[in-house]
N, C-alpha and C. Protein backbone atom coordinates (compact mmCIF):
# COMPACT_ATOMS: atom_id res chain seq x y z
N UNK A 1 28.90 2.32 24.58
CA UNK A 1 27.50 1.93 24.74
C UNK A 1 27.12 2.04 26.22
N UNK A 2 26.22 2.64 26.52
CA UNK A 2 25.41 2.81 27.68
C UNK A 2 25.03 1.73 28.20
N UNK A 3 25.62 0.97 29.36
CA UNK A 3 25.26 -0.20 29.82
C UNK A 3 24.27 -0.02 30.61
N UNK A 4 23.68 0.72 31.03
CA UNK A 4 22.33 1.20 31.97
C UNK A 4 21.03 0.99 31.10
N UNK A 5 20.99 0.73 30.02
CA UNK A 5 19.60 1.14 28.73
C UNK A 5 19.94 -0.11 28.35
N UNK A 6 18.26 -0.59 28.10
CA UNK A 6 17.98 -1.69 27.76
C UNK A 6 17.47 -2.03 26.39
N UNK A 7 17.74 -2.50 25.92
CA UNK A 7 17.55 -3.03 24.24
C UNK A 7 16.21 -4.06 24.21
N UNK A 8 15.52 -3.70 23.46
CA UNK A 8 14.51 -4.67 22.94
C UNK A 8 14.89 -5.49 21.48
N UNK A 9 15.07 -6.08 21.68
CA UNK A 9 15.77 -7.28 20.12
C UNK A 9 15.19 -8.82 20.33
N UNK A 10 15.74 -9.28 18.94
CA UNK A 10 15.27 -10.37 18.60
C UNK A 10 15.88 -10.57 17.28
N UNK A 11 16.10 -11.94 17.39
CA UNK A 11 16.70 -13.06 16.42
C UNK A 11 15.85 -13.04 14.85
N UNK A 12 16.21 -12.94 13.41
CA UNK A 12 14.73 -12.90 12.71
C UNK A 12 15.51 -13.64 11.70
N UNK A 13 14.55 -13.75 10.42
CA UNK A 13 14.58 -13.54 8.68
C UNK A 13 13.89 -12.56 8.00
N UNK A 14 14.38 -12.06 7.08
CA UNK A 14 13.39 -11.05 6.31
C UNK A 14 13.05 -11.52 5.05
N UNK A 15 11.94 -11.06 4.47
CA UNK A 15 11.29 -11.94 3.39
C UNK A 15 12.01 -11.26 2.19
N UNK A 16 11.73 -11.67 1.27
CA UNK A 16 12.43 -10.96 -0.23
C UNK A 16 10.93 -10.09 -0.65
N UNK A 17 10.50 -9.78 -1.97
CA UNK A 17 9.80 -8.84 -2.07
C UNK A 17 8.58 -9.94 -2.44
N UNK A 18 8.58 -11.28 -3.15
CA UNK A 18 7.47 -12.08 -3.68
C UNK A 18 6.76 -12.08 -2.23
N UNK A 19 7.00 -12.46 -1.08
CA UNK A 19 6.68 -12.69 0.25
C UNK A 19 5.98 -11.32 0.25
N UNK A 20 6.67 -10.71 0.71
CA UNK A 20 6.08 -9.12 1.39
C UNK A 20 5.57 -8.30 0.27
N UNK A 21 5.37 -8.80 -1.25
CA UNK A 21 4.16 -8.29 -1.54
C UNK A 21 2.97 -8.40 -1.65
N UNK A 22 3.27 -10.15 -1.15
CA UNK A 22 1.79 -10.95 -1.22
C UNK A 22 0.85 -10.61 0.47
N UNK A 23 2.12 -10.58 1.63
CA UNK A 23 1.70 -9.82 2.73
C UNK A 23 0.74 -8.54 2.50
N UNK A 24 1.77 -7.76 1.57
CA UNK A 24 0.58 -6.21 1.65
C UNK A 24 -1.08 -6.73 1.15
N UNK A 25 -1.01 -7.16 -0.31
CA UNK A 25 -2.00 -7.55 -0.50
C UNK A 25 -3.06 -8.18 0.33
N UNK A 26 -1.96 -9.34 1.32
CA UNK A 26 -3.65 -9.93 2.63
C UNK A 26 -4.08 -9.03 3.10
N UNK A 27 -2.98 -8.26 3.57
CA UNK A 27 -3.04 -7.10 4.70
C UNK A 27 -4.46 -6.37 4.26
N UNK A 28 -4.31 -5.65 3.46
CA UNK A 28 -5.56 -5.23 2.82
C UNK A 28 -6.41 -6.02 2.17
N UNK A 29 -6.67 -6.82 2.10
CA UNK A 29 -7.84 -8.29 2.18
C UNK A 29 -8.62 -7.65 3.64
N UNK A 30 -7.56 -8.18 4.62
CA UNK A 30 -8.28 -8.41 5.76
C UNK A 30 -8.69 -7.15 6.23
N UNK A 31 -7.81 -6.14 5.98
CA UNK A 31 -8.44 -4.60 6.25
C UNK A 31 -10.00 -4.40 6.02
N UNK A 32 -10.79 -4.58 4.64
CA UNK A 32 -11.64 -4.62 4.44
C UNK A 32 -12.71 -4.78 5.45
N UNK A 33 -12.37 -5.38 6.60
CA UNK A 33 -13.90 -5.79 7.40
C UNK A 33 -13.81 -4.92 8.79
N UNK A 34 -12.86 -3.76 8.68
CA UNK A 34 -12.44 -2.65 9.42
C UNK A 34 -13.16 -3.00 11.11
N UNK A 35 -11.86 -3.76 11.26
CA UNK A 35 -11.71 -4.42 12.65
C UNK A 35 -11.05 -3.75 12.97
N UNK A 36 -10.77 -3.12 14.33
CA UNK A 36 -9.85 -2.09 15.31
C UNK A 36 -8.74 -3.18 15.18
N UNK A 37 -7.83 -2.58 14.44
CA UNK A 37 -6.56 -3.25 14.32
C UNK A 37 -5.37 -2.51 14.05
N UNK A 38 -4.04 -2.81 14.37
CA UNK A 38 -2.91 -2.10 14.47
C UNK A 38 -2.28 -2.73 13.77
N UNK A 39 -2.23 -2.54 12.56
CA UNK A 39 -1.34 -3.40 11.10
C UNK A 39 0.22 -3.26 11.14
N UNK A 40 0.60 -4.35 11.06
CA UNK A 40 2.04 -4.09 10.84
C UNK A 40 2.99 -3.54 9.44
N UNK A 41 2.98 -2.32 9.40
CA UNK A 41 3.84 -1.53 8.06
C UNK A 41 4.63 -2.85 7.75
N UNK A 42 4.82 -2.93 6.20
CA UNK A 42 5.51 -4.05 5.41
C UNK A 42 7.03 -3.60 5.95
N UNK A 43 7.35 -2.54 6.53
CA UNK A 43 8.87 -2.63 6.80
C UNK A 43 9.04 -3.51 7.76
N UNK A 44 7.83 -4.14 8.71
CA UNK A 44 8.56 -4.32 9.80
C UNK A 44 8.00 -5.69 9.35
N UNK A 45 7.86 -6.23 8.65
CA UNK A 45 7.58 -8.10 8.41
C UNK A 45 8.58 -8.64 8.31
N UNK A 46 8.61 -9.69 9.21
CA UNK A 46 9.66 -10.36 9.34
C UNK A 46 9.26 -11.90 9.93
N UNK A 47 10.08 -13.23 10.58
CA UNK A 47 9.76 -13.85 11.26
C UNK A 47 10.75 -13.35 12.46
N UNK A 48 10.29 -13.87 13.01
CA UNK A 48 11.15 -13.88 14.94
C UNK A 48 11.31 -15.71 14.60
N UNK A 49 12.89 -15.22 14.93
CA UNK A 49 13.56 -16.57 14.95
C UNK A 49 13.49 -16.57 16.88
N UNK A 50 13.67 -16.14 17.81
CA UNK A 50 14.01 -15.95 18.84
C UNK A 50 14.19 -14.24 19.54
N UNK A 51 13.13 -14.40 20.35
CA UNK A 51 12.72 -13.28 21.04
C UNK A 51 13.32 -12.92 22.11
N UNK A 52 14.85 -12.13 22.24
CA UNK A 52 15.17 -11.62 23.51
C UNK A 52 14.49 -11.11 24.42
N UNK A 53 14.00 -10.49 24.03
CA UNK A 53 13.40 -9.15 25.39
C UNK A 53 14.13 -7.95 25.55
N UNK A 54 14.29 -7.31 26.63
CA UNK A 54 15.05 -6.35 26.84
C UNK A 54 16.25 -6.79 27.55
N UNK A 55 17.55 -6.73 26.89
CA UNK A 55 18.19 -7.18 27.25
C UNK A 55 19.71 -5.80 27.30
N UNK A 56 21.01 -5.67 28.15
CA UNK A 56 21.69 -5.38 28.54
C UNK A 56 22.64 -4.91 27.67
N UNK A 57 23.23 -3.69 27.52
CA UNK A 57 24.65 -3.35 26.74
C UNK A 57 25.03 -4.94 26.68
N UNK A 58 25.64 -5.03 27.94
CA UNK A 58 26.78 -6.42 27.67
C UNK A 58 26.19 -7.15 26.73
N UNK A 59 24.81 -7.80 26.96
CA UNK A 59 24.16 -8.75 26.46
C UNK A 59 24.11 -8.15 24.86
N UNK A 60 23.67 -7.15 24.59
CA UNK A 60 23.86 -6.69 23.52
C UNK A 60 24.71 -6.90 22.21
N UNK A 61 26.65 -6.63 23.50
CA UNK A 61 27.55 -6.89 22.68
C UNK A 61 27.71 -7.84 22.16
N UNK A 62 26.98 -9.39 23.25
CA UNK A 62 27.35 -10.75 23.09
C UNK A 62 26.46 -11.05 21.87
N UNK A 63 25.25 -10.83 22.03
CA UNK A 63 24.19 -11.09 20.79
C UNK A 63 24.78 -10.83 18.98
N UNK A 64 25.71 -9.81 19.53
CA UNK A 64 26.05 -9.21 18.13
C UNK A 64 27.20 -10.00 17.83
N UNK A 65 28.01 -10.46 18.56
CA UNK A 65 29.34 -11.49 18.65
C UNK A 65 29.62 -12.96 18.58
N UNK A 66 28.24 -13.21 18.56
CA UNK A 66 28.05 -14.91 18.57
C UNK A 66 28.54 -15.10 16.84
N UNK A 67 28.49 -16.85 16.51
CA UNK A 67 28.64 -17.07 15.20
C UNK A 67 29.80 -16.11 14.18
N UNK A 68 30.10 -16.76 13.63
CA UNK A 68 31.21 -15.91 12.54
C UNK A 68 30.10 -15.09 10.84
N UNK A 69 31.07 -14.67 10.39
CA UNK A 69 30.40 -13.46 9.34
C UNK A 69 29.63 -14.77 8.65
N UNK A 70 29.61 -16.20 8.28
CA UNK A 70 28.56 -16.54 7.81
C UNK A 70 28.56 -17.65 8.45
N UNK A 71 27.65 -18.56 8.63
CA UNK A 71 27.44 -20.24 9.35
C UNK A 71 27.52 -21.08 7.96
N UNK A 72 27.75 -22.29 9.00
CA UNK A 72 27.36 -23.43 8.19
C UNK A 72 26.58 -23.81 8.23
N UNK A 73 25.38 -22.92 7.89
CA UNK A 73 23.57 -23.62 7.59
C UNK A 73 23.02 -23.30 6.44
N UNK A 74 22.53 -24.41 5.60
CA UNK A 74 22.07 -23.74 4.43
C UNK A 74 21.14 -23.01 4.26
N UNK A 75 21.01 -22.31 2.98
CA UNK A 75 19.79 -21.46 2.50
C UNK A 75 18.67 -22.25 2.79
N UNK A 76 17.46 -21.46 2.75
CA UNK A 76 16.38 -22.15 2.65
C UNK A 76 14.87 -21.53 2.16
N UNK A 77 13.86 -22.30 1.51
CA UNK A 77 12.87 -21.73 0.68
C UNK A 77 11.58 -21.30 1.85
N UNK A 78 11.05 -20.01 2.17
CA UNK A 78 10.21 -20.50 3.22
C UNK A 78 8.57 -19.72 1.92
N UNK A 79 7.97 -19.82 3.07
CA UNK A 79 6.56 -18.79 2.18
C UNK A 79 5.70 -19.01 3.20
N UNK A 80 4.56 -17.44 2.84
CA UNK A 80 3.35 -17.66 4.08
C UNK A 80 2.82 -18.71 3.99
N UNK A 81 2.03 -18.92 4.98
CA UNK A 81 0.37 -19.91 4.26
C UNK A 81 -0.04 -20.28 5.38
N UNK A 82 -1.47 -19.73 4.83
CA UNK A 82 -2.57 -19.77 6.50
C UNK A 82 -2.84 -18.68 7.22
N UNK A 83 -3.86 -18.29 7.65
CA UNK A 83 -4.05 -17.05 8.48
C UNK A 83 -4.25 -17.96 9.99
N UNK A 84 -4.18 -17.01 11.34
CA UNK A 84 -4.48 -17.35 12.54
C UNK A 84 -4.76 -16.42 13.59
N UNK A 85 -4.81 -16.59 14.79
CA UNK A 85 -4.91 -15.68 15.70
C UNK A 85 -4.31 -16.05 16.79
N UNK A 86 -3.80 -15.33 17.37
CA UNK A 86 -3.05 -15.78 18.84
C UNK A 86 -4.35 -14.76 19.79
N UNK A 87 -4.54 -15.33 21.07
CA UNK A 87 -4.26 -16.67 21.80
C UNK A 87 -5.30 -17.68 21.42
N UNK A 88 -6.46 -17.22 21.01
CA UNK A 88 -7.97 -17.69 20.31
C UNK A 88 -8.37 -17.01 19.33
N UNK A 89 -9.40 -18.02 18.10
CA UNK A 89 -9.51 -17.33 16.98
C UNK A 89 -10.53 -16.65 17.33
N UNK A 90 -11.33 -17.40 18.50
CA UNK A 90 -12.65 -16.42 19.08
C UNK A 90 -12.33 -15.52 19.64
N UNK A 91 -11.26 -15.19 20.24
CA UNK A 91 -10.54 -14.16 21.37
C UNK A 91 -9.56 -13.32 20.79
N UNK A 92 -9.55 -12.90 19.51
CA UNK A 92 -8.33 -12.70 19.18
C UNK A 92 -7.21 -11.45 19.55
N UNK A 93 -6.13 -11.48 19.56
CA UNK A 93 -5.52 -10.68 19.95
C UNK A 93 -3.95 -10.06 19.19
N UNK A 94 -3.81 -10.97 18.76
CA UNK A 94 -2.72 -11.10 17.11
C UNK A 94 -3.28 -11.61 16.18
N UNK A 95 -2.81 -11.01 14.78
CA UNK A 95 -3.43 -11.81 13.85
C UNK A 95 -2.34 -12.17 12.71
N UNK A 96 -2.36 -13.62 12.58
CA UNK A 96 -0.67 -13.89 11.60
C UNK A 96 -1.15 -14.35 11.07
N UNK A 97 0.02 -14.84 9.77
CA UNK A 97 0.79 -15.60 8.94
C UNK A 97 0.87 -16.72 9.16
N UNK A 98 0.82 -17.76 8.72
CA UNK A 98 1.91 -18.92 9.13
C UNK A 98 2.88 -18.86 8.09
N UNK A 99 4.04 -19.61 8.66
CA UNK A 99 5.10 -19.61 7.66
C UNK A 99 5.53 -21.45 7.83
N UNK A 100 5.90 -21.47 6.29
CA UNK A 100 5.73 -23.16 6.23
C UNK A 100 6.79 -23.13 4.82
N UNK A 101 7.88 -24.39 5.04
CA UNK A 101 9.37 -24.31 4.03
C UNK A 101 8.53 -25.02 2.64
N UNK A 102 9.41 -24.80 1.76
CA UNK A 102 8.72 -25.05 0.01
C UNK A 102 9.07 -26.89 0.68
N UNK A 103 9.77 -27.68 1.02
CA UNK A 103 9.39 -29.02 1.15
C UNK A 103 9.95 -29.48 2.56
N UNK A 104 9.88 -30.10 2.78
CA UNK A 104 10.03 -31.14 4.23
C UNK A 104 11.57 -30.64 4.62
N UNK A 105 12.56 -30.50 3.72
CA UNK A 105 13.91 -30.25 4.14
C UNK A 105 14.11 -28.92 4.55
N UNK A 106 13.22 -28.07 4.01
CA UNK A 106 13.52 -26.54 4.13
C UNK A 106 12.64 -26.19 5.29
N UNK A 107 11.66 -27.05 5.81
CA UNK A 107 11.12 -27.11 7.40
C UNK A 107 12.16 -27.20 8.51
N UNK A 108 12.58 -28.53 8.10
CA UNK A 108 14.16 -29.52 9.21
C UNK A 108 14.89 -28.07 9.04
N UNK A 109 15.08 -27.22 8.37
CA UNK A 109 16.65 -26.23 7.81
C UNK A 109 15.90 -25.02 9.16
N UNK A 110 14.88 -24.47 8.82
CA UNK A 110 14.40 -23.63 9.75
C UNK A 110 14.16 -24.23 10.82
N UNK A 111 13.90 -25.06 11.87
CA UNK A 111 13.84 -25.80 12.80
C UNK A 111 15.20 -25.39 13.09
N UNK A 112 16.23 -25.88 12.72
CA UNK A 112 17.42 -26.32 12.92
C UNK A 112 18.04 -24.79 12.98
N UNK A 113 17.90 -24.05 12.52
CA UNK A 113 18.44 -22.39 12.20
C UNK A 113 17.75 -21.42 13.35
N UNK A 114 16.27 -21.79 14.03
CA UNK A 114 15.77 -21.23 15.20
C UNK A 114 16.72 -21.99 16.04
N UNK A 115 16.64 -23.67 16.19
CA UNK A 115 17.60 -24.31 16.97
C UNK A 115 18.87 -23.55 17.87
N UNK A 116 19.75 -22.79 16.50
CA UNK A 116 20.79 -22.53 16.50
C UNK A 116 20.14 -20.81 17.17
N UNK A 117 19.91 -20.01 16.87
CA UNK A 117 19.02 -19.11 17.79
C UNK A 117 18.83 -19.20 19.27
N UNK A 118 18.16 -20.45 19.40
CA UNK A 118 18.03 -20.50 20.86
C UNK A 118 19.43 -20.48 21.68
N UNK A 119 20.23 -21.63 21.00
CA UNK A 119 21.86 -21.68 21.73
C UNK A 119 22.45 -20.17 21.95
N UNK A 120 22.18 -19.70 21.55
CA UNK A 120 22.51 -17.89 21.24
C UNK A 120 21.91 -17.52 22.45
N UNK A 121 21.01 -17.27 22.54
CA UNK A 121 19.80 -16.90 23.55
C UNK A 121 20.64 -17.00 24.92
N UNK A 122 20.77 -18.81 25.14
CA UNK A 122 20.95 -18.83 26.05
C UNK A 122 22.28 -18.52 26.72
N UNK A 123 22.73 -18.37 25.53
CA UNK A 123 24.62 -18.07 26.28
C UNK A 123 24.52 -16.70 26.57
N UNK A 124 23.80 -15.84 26.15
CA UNK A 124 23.37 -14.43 26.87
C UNK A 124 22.97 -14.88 28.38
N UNK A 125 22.36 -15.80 29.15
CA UNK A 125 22.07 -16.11 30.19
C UNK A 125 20.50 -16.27 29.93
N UNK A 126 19.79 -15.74 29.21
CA UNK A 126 18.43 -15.89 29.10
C UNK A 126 17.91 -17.29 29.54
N UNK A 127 16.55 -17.61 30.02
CA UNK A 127 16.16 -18.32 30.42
C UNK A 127 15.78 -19.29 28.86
N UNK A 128 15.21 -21.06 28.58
CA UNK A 128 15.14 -21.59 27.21
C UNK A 128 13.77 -20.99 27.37
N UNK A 129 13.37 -21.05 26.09
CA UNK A 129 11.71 -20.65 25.90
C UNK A 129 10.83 -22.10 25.97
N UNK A 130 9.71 -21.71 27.02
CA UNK A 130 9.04 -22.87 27.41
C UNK A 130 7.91 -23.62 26.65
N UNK A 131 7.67 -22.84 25.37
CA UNK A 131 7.09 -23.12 24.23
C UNK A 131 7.37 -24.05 23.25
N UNK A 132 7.03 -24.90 22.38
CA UNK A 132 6.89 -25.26 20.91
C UNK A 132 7.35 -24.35 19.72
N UNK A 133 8.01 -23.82 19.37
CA UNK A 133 8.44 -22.80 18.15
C UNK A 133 7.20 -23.18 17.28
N UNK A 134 6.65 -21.92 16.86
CA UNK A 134 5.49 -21.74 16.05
C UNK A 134 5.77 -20.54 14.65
N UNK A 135 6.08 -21.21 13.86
CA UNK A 135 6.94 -20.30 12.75
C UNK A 135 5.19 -19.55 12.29
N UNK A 136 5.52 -17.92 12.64
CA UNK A 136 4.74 -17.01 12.16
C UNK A 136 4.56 -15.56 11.50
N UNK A 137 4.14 -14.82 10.65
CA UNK A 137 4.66 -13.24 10.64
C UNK A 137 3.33 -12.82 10.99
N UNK A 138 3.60 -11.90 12.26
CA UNK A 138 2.56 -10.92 12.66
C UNK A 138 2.26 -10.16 11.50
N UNK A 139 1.15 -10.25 11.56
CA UNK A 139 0.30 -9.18 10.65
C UNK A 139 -0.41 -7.93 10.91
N UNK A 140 -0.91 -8.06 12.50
CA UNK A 140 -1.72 -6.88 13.17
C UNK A 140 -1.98 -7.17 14.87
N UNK A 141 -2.43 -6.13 15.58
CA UNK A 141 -2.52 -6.91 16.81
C UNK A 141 -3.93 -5.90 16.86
N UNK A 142 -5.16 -6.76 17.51
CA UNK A 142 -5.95 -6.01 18.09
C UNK A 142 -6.33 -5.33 19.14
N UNK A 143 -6.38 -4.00 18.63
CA UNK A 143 -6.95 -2.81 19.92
C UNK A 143 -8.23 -2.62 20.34
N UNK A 144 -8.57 -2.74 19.85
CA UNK A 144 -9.91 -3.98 20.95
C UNK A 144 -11.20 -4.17 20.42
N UNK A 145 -11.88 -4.78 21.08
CA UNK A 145 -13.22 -5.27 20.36
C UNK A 145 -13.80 -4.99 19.24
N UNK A 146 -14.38 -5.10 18.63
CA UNK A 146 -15.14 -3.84 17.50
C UNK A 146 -16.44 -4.59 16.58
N UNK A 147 -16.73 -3.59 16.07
CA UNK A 147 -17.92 -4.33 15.23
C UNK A 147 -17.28 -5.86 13.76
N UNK A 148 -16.24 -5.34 13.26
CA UNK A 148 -16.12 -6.15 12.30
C UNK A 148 -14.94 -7.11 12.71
N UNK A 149 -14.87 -7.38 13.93
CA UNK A 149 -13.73 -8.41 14.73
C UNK A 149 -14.26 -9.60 14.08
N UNK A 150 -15.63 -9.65 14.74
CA UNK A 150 -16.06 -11.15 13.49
C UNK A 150 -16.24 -10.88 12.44
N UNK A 151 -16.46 -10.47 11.57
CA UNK A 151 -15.93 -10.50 10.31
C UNK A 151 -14.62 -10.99 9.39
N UNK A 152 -13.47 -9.93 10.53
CA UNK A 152 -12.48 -10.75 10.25
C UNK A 152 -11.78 -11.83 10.64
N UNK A 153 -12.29 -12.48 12.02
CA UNK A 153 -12.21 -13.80 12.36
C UNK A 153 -12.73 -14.98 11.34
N UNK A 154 -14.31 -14.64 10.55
CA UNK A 154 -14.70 -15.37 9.81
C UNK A 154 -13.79 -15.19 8.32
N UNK A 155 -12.99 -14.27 7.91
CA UNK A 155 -12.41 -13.73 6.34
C UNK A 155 -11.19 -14.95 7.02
N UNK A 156 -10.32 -14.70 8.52
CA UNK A 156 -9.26 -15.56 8.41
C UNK A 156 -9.49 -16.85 8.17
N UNK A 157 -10.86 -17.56 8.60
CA UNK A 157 -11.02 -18.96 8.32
C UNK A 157 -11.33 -19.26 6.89
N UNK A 158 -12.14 -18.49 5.96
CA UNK A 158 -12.50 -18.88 4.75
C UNK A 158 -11.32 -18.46 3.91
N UNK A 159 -10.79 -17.80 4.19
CA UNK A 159 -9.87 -16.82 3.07
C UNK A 159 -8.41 -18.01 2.97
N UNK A 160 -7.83 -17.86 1.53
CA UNK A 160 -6.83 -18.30 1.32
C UNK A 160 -5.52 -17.19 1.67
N UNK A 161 -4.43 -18.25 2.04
CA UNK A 161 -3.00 -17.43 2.42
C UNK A 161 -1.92 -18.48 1.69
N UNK A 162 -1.32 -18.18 0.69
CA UNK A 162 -0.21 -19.23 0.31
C UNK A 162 0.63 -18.56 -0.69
N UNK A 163 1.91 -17.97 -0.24
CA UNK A 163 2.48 -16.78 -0.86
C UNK A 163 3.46 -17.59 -1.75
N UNK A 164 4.14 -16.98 -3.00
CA UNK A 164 5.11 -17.60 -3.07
C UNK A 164 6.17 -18.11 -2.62
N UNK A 165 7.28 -18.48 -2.60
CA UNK A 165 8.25 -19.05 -1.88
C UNK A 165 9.61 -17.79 -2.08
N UNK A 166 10.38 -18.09 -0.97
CA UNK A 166 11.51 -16.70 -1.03
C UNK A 166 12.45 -17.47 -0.38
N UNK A 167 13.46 -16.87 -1.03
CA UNK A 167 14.82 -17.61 -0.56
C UNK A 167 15.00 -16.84 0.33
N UNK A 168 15.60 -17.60 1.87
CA UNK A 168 16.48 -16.84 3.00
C UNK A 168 17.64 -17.50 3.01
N UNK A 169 18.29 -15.85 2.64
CA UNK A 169 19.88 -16.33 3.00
C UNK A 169 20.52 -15.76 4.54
N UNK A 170 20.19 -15.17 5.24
CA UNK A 170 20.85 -14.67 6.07
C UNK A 170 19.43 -14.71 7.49
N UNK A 171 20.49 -14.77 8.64
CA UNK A 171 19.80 -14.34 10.27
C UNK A 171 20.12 -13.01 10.22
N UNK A 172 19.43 -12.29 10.84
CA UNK A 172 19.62 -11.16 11.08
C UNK A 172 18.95 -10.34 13.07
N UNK A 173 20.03 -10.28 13.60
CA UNK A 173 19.80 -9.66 14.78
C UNK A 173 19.06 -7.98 14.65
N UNK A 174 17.83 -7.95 15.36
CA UNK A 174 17.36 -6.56 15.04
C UNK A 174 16.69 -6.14 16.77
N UNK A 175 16.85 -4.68 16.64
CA UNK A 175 16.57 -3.95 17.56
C UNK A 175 15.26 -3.27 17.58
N UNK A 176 14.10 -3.45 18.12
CA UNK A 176 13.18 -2.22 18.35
C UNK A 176 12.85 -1.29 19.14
N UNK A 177 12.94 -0.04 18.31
CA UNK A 177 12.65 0.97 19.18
C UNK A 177 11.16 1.15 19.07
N UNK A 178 10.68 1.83 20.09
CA UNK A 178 9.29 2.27 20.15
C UNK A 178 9.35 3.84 19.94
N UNK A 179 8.06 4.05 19.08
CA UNK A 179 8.18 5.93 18.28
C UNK A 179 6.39 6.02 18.46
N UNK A 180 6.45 7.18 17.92
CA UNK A 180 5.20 7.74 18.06
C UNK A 180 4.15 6.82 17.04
N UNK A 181 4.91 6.63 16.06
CA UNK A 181 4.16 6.30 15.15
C UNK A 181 3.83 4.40 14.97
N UNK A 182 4.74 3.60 15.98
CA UNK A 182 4.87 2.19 16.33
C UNK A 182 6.74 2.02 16.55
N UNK A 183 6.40 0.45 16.44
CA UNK A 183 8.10 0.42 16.84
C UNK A 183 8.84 0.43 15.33
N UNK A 184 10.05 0.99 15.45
CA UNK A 184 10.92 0.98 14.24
C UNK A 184 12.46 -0.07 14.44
N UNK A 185 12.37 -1.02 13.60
CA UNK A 185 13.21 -2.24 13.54
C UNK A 185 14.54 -1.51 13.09
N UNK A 186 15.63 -2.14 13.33
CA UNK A 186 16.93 -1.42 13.05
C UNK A 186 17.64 -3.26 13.02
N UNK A 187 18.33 -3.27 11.78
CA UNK A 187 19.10 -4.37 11.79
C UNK A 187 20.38 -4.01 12.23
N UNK A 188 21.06 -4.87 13.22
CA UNK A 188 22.49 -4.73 13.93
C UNK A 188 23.18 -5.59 13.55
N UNK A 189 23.01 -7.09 13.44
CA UNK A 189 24.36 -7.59 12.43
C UNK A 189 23.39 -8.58 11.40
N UNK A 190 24.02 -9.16 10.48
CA UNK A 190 23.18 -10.43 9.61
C UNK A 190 24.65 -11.71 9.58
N UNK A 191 23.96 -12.23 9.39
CA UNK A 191 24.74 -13.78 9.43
C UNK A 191 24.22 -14.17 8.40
N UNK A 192 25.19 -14.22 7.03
CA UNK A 192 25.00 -15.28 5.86
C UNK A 192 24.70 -16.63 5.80
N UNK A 193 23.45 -17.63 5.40
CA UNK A 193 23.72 -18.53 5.45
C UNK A 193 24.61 -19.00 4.13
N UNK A 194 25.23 -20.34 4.55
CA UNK A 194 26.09 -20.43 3.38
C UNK A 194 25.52 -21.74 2.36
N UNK A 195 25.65 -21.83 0.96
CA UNK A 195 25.39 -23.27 0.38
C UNK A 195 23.37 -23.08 0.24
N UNK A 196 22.97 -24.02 -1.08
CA UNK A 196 21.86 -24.04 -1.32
C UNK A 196 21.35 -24.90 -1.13
């Protein structure tokens, strides 16, 4: 491995198909009010458990070497629900998901499973993240202003988001590359969770 080239990665979960088919469907909900937007292809939906950056061969190797072939954290039920916008709903500039566990324990389980993410993070040397963890799946990011921006600012506030529920069993470390066509995700290792 080329220790000179830098890796763009990040910590995730991937949804099962009830999740990411109810995604396509918003997706095209919100399409409808043809806002200059850059949609995220259903391959690449995911959550970000923990956002490296560009980080180092070495760092690379370590990311991929942490934890054994499965943990001791259990499964857990998550599902969308809610639309939003990062940084303002008046300003918008991302447009997500929220993601929220089927009951109070399967919240504590993901809390606790980013938790375990961050410890990762930082034994790469990375700096802690100075944020609140905000469990979300990007949906689109806007390329800029346009006529039906409000439109779909007003569809995210009225409109319902509440997908079914999907079991996650596994973390999964993934890499993005950037292509002509957007970035393309590449999974590099998964970590089983173990127990229901």
């Amino acid at each position: 491995m080329n220790q000179g080239i830098l890796h763009r990665c990040f910590y995730a979960v991937q949804f099962g198909s009830e999740v990411t088919a109810y995604i396509a469907s918003a997706i095209e909900r919100l399409k409808r009010h043809r806002a200059d937007v850059r949609w995220v292809p259903l391959r690449n939906i995911h959550l970000t458990l923990r956002f490296l950056g560009e980080i180092t061969g070495e760092q690379l190797g370590m990311a991929k070497s942490v934890g054994s072939g499965s943990l001791p954290l259990r499964t857990i039920s998550l599902r969308a629900s809610g639309f939003g916008a990062f940084p303002l709903l008046r300003a918008p500039r991302v447009i997500w998901a929220g993601v929220e566990g089927e009951s109070p324990e399967d919240r504590e389980r993901l809390l606790h499973i980013q938790g375990r993410t961050e410890e990762w993070a930082r034994g790469l040397g990375l700096p802690p993240e100075n944020r609140r963890y905000a469990p979300h799946i990007t949906l689109g990011r806007v390329a800029r202003p346009s006529e039906g921006l409000k439109e779909l600012t007003d569809a995210i506030i009225r409109e319902e988001c509440i997908s079914p529920c999907t079991r996650i069993g596994a973390i999964v470390l993934m890499r993005s590359t950037l292509s002509r066509t957007g970035p393309e995700y590449e999974v590099l290792r998964r970590w089983e969770l173990g127990g229901s």
